[in-house]
C-alpha atoms as a PDB file:
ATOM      1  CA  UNK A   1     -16.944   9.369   1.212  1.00  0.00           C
ATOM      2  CA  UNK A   2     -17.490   7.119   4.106  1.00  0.00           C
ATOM      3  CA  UNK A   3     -21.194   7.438   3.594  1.00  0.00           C
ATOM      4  CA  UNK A   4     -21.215   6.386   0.467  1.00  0.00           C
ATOM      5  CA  UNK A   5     -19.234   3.191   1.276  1.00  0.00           C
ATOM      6  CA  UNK A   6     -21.237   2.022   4.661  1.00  0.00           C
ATOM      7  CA  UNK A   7     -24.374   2.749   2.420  1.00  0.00           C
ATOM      8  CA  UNK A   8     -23.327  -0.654   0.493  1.00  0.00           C
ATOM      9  CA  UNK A   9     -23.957  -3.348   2.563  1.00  0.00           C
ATOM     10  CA  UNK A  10     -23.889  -6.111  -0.643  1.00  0.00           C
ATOM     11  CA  UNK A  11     -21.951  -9.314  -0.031  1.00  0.00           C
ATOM     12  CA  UNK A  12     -19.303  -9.570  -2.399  1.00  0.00           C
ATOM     13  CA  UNK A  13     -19.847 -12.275  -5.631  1.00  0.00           C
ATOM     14  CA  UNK A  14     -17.339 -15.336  -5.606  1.00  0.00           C
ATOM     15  CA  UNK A  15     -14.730 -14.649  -8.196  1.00  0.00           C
ATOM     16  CA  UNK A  16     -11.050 -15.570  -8.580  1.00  0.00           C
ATOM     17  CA  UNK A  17      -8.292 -14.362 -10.760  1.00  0.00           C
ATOM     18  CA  UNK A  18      -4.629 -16.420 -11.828  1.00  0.00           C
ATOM     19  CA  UNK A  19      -2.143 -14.410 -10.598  1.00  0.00           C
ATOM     20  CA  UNK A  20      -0.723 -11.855  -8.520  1.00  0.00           C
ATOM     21  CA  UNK A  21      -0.571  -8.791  -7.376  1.00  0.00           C
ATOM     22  CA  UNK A  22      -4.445  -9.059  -9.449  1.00  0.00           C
ATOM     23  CA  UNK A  23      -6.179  -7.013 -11.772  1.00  0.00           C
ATOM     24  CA  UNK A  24      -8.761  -4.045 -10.647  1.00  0.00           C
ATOM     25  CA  UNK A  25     -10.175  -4.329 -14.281  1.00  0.00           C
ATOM     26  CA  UNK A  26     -11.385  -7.759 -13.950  1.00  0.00           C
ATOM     27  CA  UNK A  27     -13.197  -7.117 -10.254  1.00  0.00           C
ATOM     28  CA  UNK A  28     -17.084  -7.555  -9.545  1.00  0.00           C
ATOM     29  CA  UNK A  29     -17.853  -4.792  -8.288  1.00  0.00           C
ATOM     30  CA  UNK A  30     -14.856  -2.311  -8.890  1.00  0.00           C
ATOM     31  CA  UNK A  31     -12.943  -1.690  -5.969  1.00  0.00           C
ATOM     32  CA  UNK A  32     -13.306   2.393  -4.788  1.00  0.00           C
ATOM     33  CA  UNK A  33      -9.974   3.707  -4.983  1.00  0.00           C
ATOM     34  CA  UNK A  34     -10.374   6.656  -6.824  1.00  0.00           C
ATOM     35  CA  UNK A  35     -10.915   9.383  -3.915  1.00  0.00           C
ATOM     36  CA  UNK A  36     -14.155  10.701  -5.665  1.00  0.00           C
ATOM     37  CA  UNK A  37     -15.533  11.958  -2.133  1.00  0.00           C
ATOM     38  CA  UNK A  38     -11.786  13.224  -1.259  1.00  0.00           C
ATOM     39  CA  UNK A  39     -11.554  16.747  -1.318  1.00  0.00           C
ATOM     40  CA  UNK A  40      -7.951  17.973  -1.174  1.00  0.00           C
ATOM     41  CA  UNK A  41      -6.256  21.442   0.592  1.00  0.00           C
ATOM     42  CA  UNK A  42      -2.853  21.382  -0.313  1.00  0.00           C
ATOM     43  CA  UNK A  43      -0.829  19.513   1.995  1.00  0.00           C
ATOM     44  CA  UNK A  44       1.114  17.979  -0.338  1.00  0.00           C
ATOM     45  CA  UNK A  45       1.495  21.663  -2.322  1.00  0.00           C
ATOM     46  CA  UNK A  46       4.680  20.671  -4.298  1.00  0.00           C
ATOM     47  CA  UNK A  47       6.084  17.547  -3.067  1.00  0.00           C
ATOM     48  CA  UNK A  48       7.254  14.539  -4.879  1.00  0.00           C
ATOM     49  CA  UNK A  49       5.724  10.833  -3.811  1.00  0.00           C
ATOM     50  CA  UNK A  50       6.750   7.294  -5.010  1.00  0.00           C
ATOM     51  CA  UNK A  51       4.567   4.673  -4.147  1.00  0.00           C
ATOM     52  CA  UNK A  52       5.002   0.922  -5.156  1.00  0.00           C
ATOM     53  CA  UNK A  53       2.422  -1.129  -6.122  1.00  0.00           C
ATOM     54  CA  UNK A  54       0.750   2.252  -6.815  1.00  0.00           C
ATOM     55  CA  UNK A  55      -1.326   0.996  -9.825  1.00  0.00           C
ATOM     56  CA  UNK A  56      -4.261  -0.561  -7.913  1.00  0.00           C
ATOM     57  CA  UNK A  57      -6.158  -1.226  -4.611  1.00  0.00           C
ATOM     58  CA  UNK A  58      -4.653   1.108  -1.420  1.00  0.00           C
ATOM     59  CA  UNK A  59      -1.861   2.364  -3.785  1.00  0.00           C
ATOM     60  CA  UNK A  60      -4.300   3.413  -6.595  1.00  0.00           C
ATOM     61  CA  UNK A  61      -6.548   5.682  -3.411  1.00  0.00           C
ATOM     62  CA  UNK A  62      -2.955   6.995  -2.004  1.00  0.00           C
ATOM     63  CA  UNK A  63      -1.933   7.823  -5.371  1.00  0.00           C
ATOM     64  CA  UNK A  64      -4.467   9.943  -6.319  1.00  0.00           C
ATOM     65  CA  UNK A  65      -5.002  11.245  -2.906  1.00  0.00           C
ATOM     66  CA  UNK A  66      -1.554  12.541  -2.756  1.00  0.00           C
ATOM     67  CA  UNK A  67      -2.403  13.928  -6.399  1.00  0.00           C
ATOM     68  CA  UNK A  68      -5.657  15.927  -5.323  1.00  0.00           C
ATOM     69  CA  UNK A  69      -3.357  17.503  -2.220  1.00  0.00           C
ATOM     70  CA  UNK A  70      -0.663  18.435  -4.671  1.00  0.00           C
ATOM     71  CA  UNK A  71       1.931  15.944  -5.162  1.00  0.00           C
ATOM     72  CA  UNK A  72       3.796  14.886  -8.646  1.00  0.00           C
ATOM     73  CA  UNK A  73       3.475  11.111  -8.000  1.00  0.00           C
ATOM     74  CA  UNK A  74       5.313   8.045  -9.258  1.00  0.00           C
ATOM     75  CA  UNK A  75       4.101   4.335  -9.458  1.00  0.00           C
ATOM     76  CA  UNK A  76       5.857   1.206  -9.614  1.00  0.00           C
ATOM     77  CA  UNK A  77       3.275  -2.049 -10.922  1.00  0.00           C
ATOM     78  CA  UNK A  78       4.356  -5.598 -11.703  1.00  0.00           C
ATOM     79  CA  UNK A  79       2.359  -6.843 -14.517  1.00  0.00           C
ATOM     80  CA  UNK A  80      -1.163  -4.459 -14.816  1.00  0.00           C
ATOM     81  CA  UNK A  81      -0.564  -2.354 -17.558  1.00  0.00           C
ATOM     82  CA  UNK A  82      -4.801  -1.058 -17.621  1.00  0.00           C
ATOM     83  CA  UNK A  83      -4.577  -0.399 -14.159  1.00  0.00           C
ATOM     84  CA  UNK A  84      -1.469   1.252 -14.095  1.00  0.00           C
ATOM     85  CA  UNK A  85      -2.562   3.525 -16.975  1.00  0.00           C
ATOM     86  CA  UNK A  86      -5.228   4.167 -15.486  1.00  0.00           C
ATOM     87  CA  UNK A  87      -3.857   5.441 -12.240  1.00  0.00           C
ATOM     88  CA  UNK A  88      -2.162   7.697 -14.441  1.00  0.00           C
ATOM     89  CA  UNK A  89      -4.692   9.178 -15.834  1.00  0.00           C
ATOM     90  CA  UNK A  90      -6.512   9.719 -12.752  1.00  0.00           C
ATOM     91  CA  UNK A  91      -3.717  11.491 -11.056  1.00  0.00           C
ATOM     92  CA  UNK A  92      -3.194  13.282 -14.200  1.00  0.00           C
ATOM     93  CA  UNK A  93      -6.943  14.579 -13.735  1.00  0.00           C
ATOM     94  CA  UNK A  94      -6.296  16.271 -10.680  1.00  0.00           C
ATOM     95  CA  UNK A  95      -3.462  18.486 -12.671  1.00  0.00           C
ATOM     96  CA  UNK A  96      -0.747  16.651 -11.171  1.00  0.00           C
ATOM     97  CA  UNK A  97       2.498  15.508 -13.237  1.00  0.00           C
ATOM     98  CA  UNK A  98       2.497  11.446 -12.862  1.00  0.00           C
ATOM     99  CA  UNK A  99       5.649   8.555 -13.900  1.00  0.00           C
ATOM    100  CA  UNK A 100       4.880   5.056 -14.087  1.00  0.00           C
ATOM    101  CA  UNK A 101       6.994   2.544 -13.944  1.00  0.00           C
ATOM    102  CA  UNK A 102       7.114  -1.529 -14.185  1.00  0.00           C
ATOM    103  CA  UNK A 103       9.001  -3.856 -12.575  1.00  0.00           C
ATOM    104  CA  UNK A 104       9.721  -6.047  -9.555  1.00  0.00           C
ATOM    105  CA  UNK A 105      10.288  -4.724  -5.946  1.00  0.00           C
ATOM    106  CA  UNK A 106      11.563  -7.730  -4.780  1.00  0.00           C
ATOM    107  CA  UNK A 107      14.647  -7.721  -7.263  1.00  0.00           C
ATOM    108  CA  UNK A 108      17.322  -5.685  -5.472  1.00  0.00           C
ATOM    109  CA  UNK A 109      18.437  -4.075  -8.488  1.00  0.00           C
ATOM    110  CA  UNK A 110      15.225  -2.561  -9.816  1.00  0.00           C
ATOM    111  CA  UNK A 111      15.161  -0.344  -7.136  1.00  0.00           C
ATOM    112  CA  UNK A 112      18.569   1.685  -8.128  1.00  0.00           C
ATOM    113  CA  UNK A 113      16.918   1.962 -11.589  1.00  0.00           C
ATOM    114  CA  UNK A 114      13.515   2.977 -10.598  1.00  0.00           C
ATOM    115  CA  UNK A 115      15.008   5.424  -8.004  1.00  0.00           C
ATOM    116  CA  UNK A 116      17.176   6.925 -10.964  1.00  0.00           C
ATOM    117  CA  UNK A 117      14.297   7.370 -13.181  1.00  0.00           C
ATOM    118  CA  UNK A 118      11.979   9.576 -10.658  1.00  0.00           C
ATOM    119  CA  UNK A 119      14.975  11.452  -9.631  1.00  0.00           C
ATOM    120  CA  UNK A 120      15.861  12.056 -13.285  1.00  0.00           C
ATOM    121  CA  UNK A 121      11.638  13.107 -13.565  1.00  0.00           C
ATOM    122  CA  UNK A 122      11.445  15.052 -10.068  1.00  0.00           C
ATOM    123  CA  UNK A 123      15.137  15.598  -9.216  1.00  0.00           C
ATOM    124  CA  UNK A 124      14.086  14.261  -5.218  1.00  0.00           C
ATOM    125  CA  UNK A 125      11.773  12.573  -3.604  1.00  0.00           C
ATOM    126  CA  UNK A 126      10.064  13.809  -0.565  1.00  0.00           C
ATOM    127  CA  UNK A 127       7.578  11.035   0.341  1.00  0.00           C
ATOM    128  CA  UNK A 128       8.391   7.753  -0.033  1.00  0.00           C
ATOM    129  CA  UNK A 129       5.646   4.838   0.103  1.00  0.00           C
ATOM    130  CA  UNK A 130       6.336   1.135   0.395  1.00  0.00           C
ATOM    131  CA  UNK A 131       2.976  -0.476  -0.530  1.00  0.00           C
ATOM    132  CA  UNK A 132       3.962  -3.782  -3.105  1.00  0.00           C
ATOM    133  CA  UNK A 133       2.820  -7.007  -1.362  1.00  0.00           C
ATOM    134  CA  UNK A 134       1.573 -10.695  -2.458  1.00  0.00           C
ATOM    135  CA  UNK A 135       0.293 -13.194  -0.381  1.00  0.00           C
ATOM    136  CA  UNK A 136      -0.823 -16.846  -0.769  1.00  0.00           C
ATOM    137  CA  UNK A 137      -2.616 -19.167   1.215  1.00  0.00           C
ATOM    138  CA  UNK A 138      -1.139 -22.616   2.785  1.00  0.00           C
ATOM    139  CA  UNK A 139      -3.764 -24.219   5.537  1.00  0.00           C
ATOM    140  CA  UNK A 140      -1.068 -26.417   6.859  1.00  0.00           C
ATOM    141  CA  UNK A 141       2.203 -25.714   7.824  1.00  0.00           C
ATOM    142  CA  UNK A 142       4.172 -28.877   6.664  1.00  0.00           C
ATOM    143  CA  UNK A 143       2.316 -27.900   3.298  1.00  0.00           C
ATOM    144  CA  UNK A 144       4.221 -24.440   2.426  1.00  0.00           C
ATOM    145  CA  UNK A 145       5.930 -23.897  -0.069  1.00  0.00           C
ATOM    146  CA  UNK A 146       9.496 -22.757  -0.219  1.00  0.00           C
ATOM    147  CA  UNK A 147       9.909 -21.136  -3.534  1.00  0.00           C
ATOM    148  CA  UNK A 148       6.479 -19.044  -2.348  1.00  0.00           C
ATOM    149  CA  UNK A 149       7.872 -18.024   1.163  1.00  0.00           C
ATOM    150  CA  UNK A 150      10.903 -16.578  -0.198  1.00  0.00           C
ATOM    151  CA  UNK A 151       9.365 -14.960  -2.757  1.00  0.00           C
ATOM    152  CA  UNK A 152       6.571 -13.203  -0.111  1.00  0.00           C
ATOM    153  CA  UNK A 153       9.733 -11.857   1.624  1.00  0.00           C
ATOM    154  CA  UNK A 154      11.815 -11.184  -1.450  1.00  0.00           C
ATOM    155  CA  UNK A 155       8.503  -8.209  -2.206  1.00  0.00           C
ATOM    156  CA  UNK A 156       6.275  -7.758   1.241  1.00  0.00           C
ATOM    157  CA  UNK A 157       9.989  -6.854   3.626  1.00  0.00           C
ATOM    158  CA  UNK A 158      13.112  -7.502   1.649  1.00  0.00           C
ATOM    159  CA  UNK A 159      11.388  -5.019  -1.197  1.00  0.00           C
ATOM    160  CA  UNK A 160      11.338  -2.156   1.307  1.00  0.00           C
ATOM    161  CA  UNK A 161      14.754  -2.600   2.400  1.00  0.00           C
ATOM    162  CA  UNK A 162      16.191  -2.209  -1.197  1.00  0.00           C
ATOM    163  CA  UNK A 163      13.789   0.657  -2.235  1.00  0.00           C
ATOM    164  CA  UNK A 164      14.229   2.788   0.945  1.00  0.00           C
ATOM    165  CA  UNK A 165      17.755   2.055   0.544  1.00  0.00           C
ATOM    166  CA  UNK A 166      18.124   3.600  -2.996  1.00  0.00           C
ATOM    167  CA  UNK A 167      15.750   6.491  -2.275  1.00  0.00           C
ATOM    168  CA  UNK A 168      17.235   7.756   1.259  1.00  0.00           C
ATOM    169  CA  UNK A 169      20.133   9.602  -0.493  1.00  0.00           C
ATOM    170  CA  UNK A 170      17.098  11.666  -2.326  1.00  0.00           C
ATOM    171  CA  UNK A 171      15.482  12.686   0.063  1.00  0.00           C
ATOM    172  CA  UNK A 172      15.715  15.904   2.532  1.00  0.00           C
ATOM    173  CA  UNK A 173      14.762  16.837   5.993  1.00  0.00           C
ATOM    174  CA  UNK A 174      11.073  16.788   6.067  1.00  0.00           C
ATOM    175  CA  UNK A 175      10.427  13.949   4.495  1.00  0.00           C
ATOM    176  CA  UNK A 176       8.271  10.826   5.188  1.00  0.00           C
ATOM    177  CA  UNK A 177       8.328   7.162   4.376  1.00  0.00           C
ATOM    178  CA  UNK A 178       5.165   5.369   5.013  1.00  0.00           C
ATOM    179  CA  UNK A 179       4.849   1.594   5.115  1.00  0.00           C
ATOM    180  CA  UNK A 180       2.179  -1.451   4.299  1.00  0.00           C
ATOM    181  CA  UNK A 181       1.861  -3.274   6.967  1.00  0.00           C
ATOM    182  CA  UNK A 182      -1.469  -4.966   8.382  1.00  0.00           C
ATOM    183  CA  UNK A 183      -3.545  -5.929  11.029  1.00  0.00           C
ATOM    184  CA  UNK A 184      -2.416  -9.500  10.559  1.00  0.00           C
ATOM    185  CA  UNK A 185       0.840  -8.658  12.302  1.00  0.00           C
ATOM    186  CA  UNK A 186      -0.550  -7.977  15.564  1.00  0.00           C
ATOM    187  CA  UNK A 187      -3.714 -10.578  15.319  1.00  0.00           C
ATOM    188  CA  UNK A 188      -1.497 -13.332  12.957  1.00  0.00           C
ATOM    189  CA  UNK A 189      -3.143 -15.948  10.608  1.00  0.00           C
ATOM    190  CA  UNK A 190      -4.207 -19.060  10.450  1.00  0.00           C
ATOM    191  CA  UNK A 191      -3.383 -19.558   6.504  1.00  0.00           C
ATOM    192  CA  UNK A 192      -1.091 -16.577   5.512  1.00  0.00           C
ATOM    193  CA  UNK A 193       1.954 -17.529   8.370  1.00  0.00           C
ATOM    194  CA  UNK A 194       5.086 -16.205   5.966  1.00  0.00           C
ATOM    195  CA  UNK A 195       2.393 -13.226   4.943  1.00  0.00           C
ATOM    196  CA  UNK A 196       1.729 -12.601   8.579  1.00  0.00           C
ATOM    197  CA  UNK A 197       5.233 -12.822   9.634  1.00  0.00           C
ATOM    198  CA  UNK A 198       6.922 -10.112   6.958  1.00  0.00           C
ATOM    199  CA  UNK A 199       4.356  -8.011   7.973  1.00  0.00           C
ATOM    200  CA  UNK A 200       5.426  -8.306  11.596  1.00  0.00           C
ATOM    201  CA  UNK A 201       8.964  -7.569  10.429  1.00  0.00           C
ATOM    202  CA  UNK A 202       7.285  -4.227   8.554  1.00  0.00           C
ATOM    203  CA  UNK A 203       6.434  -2.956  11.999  1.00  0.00           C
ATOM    204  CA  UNK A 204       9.764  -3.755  13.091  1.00  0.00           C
ATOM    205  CA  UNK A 205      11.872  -1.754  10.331  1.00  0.00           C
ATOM    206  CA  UNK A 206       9.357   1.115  11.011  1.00  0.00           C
ATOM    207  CA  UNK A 207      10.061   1.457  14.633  1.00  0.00           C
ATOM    208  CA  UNK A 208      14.026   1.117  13.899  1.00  0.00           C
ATOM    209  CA  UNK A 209      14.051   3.089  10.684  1.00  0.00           C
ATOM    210  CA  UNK A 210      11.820   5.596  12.742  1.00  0.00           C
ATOM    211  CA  UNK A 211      15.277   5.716  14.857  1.00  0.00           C
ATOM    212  CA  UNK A 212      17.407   5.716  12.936  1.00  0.00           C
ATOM    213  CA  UNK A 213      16.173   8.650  10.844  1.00  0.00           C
ATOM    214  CA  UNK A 214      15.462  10.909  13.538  1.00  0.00           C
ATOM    215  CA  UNK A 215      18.440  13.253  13.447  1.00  0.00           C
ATOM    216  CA  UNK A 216      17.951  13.746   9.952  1.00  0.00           C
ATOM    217  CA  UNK A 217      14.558  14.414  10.914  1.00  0.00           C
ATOM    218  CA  UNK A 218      13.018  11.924   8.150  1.00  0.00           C
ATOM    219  CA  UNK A 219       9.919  10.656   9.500  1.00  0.00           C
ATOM    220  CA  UNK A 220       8.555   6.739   9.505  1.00  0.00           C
ATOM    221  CA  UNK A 221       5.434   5.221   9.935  1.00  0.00           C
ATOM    222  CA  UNK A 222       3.181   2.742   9.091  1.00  0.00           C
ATOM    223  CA  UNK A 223      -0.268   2.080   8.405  1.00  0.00           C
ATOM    224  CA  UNK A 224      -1.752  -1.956   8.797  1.00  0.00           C
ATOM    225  CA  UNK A 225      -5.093  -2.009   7.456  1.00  0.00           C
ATOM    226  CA  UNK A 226      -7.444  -4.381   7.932  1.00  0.00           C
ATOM    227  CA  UNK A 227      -9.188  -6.248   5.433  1.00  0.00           C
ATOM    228  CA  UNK A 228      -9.709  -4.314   2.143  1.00  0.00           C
ATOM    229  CA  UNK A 229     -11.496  -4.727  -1.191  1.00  0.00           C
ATOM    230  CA  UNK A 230      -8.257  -5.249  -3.756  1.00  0.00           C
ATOM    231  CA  UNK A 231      -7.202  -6.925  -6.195  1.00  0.00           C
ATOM    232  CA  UNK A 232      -5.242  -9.047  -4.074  1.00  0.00           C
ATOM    233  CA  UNK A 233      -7.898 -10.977  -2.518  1.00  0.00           C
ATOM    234  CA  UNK A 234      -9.659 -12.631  -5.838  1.00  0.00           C
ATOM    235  CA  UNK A 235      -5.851 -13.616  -6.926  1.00  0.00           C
ATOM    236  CA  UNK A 236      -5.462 -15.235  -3.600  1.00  0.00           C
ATOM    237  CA  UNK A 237      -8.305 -16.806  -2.377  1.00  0.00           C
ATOM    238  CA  UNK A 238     -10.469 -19.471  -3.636  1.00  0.00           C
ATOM    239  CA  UNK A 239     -13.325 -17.733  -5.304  1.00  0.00           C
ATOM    240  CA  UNK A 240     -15.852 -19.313  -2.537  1.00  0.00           C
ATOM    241  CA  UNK A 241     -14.251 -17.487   0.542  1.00  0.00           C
ATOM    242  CA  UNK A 242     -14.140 -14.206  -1.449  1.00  0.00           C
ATOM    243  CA  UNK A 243     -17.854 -13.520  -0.718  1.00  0.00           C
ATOM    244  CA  UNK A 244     -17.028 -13.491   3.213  1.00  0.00           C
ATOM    245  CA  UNK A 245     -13.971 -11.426   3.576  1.00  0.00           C
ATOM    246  CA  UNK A 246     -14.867  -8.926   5.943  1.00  0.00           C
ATOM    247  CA  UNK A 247     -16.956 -10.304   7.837  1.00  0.00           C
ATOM    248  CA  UNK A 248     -15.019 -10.977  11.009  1.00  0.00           C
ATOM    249  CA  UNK A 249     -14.405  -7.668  11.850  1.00  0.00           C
ATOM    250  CA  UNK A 250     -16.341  -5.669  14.733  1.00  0.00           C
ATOM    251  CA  UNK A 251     -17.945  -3.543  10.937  1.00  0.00           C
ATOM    252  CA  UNK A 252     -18.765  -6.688   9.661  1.00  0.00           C
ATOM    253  CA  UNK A 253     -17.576  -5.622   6.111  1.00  0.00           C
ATOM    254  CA  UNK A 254     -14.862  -5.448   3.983  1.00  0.00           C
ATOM    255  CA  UNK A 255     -13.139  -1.841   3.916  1.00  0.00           C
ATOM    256  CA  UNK A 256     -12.116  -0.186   0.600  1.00  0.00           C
ATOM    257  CA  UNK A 257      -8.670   1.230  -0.703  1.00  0.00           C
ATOM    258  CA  UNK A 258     -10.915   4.757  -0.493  1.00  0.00           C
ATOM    259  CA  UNK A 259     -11.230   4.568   3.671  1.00  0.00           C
ATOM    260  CA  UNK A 260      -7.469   3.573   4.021  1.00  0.00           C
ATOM    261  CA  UNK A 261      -5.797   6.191   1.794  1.00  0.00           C
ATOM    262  CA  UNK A 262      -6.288   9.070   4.301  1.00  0.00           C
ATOM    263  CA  UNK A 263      -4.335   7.386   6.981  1.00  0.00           C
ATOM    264  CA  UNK A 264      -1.457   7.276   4.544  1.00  0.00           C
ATOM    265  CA  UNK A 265      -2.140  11.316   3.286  1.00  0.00           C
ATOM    266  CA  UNK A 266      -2.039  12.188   7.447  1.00  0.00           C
ATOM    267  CA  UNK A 267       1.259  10.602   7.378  1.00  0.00           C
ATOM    268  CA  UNK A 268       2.850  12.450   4.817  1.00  0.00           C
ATOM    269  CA  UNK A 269       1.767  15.958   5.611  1.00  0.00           C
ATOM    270  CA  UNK A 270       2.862  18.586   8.482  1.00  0.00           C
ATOM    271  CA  UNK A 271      -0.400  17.167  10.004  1.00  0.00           C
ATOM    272  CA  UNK A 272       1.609  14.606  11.774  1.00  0.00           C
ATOM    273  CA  UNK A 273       5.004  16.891  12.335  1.00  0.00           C
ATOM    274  CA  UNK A 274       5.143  15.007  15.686  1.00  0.00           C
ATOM    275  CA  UNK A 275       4.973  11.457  14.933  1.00  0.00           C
ATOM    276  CA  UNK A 276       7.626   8.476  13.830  1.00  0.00           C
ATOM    277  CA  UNK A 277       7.341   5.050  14.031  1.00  0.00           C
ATOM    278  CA  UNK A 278       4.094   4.506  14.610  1.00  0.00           C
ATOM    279  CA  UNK A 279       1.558   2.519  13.338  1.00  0.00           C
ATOM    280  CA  UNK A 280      -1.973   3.555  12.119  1.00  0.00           C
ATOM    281  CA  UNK A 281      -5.267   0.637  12.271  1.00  0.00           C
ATOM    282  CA  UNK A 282      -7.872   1.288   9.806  1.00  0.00           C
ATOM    283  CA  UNK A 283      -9.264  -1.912  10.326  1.00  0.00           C
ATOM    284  CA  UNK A 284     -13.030  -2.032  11.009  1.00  0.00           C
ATOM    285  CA  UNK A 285     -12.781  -1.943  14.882  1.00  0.00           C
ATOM    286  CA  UNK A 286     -10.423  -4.720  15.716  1.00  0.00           C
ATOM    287  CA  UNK A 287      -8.779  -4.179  18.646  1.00  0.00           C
ATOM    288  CA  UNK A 288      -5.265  -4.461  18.326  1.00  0.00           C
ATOM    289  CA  UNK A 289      -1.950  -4.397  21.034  1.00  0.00           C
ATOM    290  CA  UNK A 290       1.206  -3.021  19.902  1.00  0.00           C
END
C-alpha cells in the first residue's frame, strides 16, 4: 500500500469546489481511500463501528478498513449522497453489513436519532469514531467570521460531545472511541486559528474522556494526521494553494486517507488493549510535543 502511494510523486492540479465537507467525485486525481493494498485478519471479527463523516476522505479508508477486518459499519455524511453510496458499496464488497445515514453532527439532536437508528440496525455499538470536521480559511484575525467560528465548533468539538454522549449508553466494556484530531493542534496555524483551536480541545476531551472511561474500561484515543488528500482541502482552499499542500512536511507530500486509516484500525482492536488517551501522528515526519 505504502509503495504504491510514495511511488506518486505528481504535484497535485489546482482545483476548488463550493462547499463543505467536499465531494471525492469531483477530485483530480481521486483521493485513495479505498484500502485496495489493505489486507484484513479479523480484528474487528463481529464488532459494530459508527464513524461520522464516514462517506469520504479518512472516514471512507477507516470505513472500509474496519469492513475488511470484520466490522458491520455505519456512516453519517452531510450532503454527498455519490460518495456516501459509494462507501456503501465498498464496505458492502468486503461482505460486511453497512447503514448510512445523513445529517448534521453539529445539531445536538441528530445525534439521539442517528444513535437510535444503528442501535435499532446493530442493537450496540462497540467502536465509536468521531471523524466530521470543516474548516475555512481567515488570514487575519480581525477578519473572522463569527457565524463560521461557531459553526467549526458546533461540528469539529461540540459534534463529538453530543454523539459520544448518545452512544456511551450502547456501548460495553471493550469498547473504543477514536477521535479526529490533527497535527495542527500541537504545531497551530497561521489561517485556520478556530480550526486549530477545536482541534486542540479534541486532544483535550480525549485525555479526560480517556479518564473518565477507565473503570468501565472503554478505551479513548486519538489520531491527528497531518496533511491528507480529501475532499476537504479543494472546498477550502483557493484552488492555487491546492497544488502545494504537502509540501512542508519532512515527506514533502501530501498523505492519503489510505496511510491514515491503519492508525485508526490499531486503535480499535485488542492490538492496543493497553492504551487510552493517547494520540497517534501520521503526519509525514513532523515532529510534534504533546
Amino acid at each position: 500500500m505504502s509503495e504504491t502511494i510514495e511511488d506518486d510523486d505528481s504535484q497535485l492540479p489546482p482545483q476548488s469546489q463550493e462547499s463543505q465537507p467536499g465531494s471525492e467525485q469531483a477530485m483530480e486525481p481521486r483521493p485513495q481511500a479505498e484500502m485496495a493494498h489493505y489486507k484484513g485478519a479479523g480484528r474487528l471479527a463481529g464488532r459494530v463501528a459508527l464513524i461520522s463523516g464516514g462517506d469520504s476522505g479518512i472516514g471512507r479508508a477507516v470505513a472500509i478498513g474496519f469492513a475488511k477486518e470484520g466490522a458491520d459499519v455505519a456512516i453519517t455524511w452531510l450532503n454527498e449522497h455519490e460518495d456516501a453510496a459509494e462507501t456503501v458499496r465498498l464496505i458492502e464488497t468486503e461482505g460486511q453489513t453497512a447503514l448510512s445515514i445523513p445529517g448534521d453532527i453539529g445539531n445536538p439532536d441528530f445525534a439521539p436519532h442517528l444513535v437510535a437508528q444503528v442501535v435499532a440496525q446493530f442493537g450496540r455499538i462497540d467502536i465509536l469514531v468521531n471523524n466530521a470536521a470543516e474548516q475555512h480559511l481567515c488570514e487575519r484575525f480581525e477578519d473572522i467570521d463569527t457565524h463560521l467560528v461557531e459553526q467549526t465548533f458546533r461540528t469539529n468539538i461540540l459534534g463529538q460531545f453530543w454523539l459520544t454522549r448518545a452512544a456511551l449508553p450502547h456501548m460495553a466494556e471493550g469498547s473504543a472511541i477514536i477521535n479526529s484530531a490533527s497535527v495542527t493542534a500541537y504545531k497551530g496555524s497561521a489561517s485556520q486559528v478556530d480550526y486549530a483551536a477545536t482541534k486542540g480541545a479534541i486532544v483535550a476531551f480525549t485525555r479526560s474522556l480517556a479518564m473518565q472511561l477507565a473503570d468501565r474500561k472503554i478505551r479513548v484515543n486519538a489520531v491527528a494526521p497531518g496533511p491528507v488528500w480529501t475532499p476537504l482541502i479543494p472546498a477550502s482552499y483557493p484552488a492555487d494553494k491546492v497544488p502545494h499542500h504537502g509540501e512542508a512536511v519532512p515527506m514533502k507530500r501530501v498523505g492519503q486517507p489510505d496511510e491514515i486509516a491503519p492508525s485508526y484500525i490499531f486503535l480499535a482492536s485488542a492490538d492496543a488493549s493497553y492504551m487510552s488517551g493517547q494520540v497517534l501522528h501520521p503526519n509525514g515526519g513532523s515532529v510534534v510535543n504533546g
